[in-house]
C-alpha atoms as a PDB file:
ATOM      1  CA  UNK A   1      56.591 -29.469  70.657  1.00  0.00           C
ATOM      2  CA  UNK A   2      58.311 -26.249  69.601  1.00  0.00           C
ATOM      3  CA  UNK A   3      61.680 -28.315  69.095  1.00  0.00           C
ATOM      4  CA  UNK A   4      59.911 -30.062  66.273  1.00  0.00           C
ATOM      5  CA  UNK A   5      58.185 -26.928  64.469  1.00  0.00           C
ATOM      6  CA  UNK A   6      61.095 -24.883  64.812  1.00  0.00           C
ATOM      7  CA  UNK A   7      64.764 -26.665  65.934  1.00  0.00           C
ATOM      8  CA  UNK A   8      64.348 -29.842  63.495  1.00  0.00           C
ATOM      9  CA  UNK A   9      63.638 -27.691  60.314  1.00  0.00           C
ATOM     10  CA  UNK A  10      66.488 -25.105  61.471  1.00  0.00           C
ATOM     11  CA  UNK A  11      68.982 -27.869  62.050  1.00  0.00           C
ATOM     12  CA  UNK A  12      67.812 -29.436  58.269  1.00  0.00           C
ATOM     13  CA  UNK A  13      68.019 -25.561  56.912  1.00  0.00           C
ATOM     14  CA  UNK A  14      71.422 -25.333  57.942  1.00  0.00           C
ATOM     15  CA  UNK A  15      72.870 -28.452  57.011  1.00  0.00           C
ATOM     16  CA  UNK A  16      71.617 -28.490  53.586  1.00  0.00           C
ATOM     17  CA  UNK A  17      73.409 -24.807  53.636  1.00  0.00           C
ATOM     18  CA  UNK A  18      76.362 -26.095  54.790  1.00  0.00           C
ATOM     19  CA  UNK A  19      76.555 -28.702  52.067  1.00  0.00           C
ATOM     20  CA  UNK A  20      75.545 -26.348  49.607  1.00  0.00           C
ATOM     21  CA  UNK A  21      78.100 -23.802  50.445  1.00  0.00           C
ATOM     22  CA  UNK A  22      80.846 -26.273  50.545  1.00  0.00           C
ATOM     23  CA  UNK A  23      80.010 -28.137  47.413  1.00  0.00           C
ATOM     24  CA  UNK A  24      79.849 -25.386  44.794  1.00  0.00           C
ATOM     25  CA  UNK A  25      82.445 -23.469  46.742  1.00  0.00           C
ATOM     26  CA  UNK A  26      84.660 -25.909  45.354  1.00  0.00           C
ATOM     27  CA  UNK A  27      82.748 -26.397  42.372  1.00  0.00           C
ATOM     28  CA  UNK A  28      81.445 -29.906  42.847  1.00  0.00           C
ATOM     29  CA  UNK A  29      78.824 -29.222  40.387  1.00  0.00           C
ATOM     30  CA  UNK A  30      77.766 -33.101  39.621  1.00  0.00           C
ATOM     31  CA  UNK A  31      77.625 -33.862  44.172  1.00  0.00           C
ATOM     32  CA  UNK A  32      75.266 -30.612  44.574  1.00  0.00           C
ATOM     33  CA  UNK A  33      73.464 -32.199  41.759  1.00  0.00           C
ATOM     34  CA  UNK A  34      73.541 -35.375  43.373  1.00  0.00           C
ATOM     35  CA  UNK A  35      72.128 -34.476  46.628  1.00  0.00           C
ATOM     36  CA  UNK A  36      69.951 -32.234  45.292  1.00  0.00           C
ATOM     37  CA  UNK A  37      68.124 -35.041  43.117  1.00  0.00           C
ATOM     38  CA  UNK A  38      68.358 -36.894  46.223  1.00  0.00           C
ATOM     39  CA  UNK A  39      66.277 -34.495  48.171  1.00  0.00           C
ATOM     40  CA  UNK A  40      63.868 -34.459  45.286  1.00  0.00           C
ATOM     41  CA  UNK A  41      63.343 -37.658  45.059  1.00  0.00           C
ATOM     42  CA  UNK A  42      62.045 -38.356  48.670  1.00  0.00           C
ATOM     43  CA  UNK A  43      60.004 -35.131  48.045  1.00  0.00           C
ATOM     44  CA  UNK A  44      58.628 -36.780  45.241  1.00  0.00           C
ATOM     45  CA  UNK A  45      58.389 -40.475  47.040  1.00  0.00           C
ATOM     46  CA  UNK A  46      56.756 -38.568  50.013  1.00  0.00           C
ATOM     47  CA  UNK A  47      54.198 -37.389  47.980  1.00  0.00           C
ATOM     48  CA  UNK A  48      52.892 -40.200  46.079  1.00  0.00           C
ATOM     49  CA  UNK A  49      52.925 -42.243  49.245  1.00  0.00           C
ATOM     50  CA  UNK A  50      50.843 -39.975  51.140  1.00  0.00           C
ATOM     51  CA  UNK A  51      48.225 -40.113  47.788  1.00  0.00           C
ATOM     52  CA  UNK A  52      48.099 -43.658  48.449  1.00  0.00           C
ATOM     53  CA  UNK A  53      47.577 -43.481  52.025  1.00  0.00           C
ATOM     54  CA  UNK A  54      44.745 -42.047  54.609  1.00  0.00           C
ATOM     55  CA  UNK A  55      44.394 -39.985  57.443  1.00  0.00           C
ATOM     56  CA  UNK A  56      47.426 -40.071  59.803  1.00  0.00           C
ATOM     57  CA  UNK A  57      49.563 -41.698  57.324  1.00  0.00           C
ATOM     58  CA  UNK A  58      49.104 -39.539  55.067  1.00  0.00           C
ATOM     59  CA  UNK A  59      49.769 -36.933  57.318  1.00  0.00           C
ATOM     60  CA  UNK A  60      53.472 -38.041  58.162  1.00  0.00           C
ATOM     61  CA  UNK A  61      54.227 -37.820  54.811  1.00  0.00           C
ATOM     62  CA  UNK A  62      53.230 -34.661  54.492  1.00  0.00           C
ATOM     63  CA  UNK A  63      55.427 -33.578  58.407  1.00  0.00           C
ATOM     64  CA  UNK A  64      58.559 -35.397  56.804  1.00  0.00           C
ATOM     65  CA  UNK A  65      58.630 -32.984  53.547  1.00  0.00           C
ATOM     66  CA  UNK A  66      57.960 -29.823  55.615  1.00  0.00           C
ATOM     67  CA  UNK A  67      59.921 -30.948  58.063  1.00  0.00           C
ATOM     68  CA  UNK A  68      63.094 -31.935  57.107  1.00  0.00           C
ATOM     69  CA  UNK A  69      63.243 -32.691  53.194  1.00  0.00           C
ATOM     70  CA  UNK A  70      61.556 -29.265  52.277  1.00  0.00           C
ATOM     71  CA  UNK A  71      64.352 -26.797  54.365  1.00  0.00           C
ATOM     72  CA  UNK A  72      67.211 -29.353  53.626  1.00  0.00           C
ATOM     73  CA  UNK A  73      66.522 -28.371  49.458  1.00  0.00           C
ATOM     74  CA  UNK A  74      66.110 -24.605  50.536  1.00  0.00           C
ATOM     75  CA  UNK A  75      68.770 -24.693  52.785  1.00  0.00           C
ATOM     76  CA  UNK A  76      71.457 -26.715  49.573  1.00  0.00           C
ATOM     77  CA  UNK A  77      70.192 -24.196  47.097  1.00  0.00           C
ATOM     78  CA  UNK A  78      70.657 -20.878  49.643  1.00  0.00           C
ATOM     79  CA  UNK A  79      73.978 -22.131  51.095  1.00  0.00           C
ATOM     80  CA  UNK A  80      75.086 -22.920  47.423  1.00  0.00           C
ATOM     81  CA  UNK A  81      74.154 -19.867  46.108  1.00  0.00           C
ATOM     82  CA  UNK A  82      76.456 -18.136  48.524  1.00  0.00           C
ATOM     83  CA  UNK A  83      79.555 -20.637  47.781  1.00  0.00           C
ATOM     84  CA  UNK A  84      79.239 -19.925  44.746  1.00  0.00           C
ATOM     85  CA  UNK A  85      78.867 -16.092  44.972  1.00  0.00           C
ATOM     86  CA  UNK A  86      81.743 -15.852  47.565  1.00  0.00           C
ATOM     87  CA  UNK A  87      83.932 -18.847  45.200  1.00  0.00           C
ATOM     88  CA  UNK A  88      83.907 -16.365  42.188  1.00  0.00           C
ATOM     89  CA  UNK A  89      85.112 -13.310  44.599  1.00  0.00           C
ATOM     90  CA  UNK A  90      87.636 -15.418  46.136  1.00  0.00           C
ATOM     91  CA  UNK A  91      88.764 -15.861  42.340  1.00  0.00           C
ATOM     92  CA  UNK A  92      88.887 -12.823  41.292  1.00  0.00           C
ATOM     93  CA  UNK A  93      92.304 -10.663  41.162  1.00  0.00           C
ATOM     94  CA  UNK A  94      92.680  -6.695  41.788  1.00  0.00           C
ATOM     95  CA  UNK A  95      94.952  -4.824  39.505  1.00  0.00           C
ATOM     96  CA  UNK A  96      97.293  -5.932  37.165  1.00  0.00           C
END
């Protein structure tokens, strides 16, 4: 039981991170974009399905965006936020 409350939404965290990070580190702006949309999208999917269902439908719904969509978006936007910081220091020069 812990594996699924703690080790899924790690392992989702740090993939998304690792896509993030690698995407805008090379400044694939429009495939962040892409899988971030993605991500939304079943976020968004998730949601109105679990309106429509009841009870323990509804409730798997809910598990799949806290489990794995909802760190997989934190984890793209984190890891990209660090590509991008460490891309532009890469790219910078010292001295003339």
């Amino acid at each position: 039981a812990w594996a699924m409350q703690f080790l899924v939404p790690l392992i989702c965290l740090t993939v998304g991170g690792v896509v993030g990070y690698l995407t805008l580190r090379r400044r694939a702006f429009g495939l962040f974009a892409l899988v971030a949309l993605g991500l939304v999208a079943g976020i968004l999917w998730c949601i109105v399905e679990a309106e429509s269902h009841t009870g323990w439908d509804a409730l798997a719904y809910g598990i799949m965006v806290m489990l794995f969509l909802g760190p997989g978006l934190l984890g793209q936007f984190i890891g990209g936020g660090i590509g991008l910081y460490r891309g532009r220091k890469s790219g910078q020069r010292s001295g003339p």
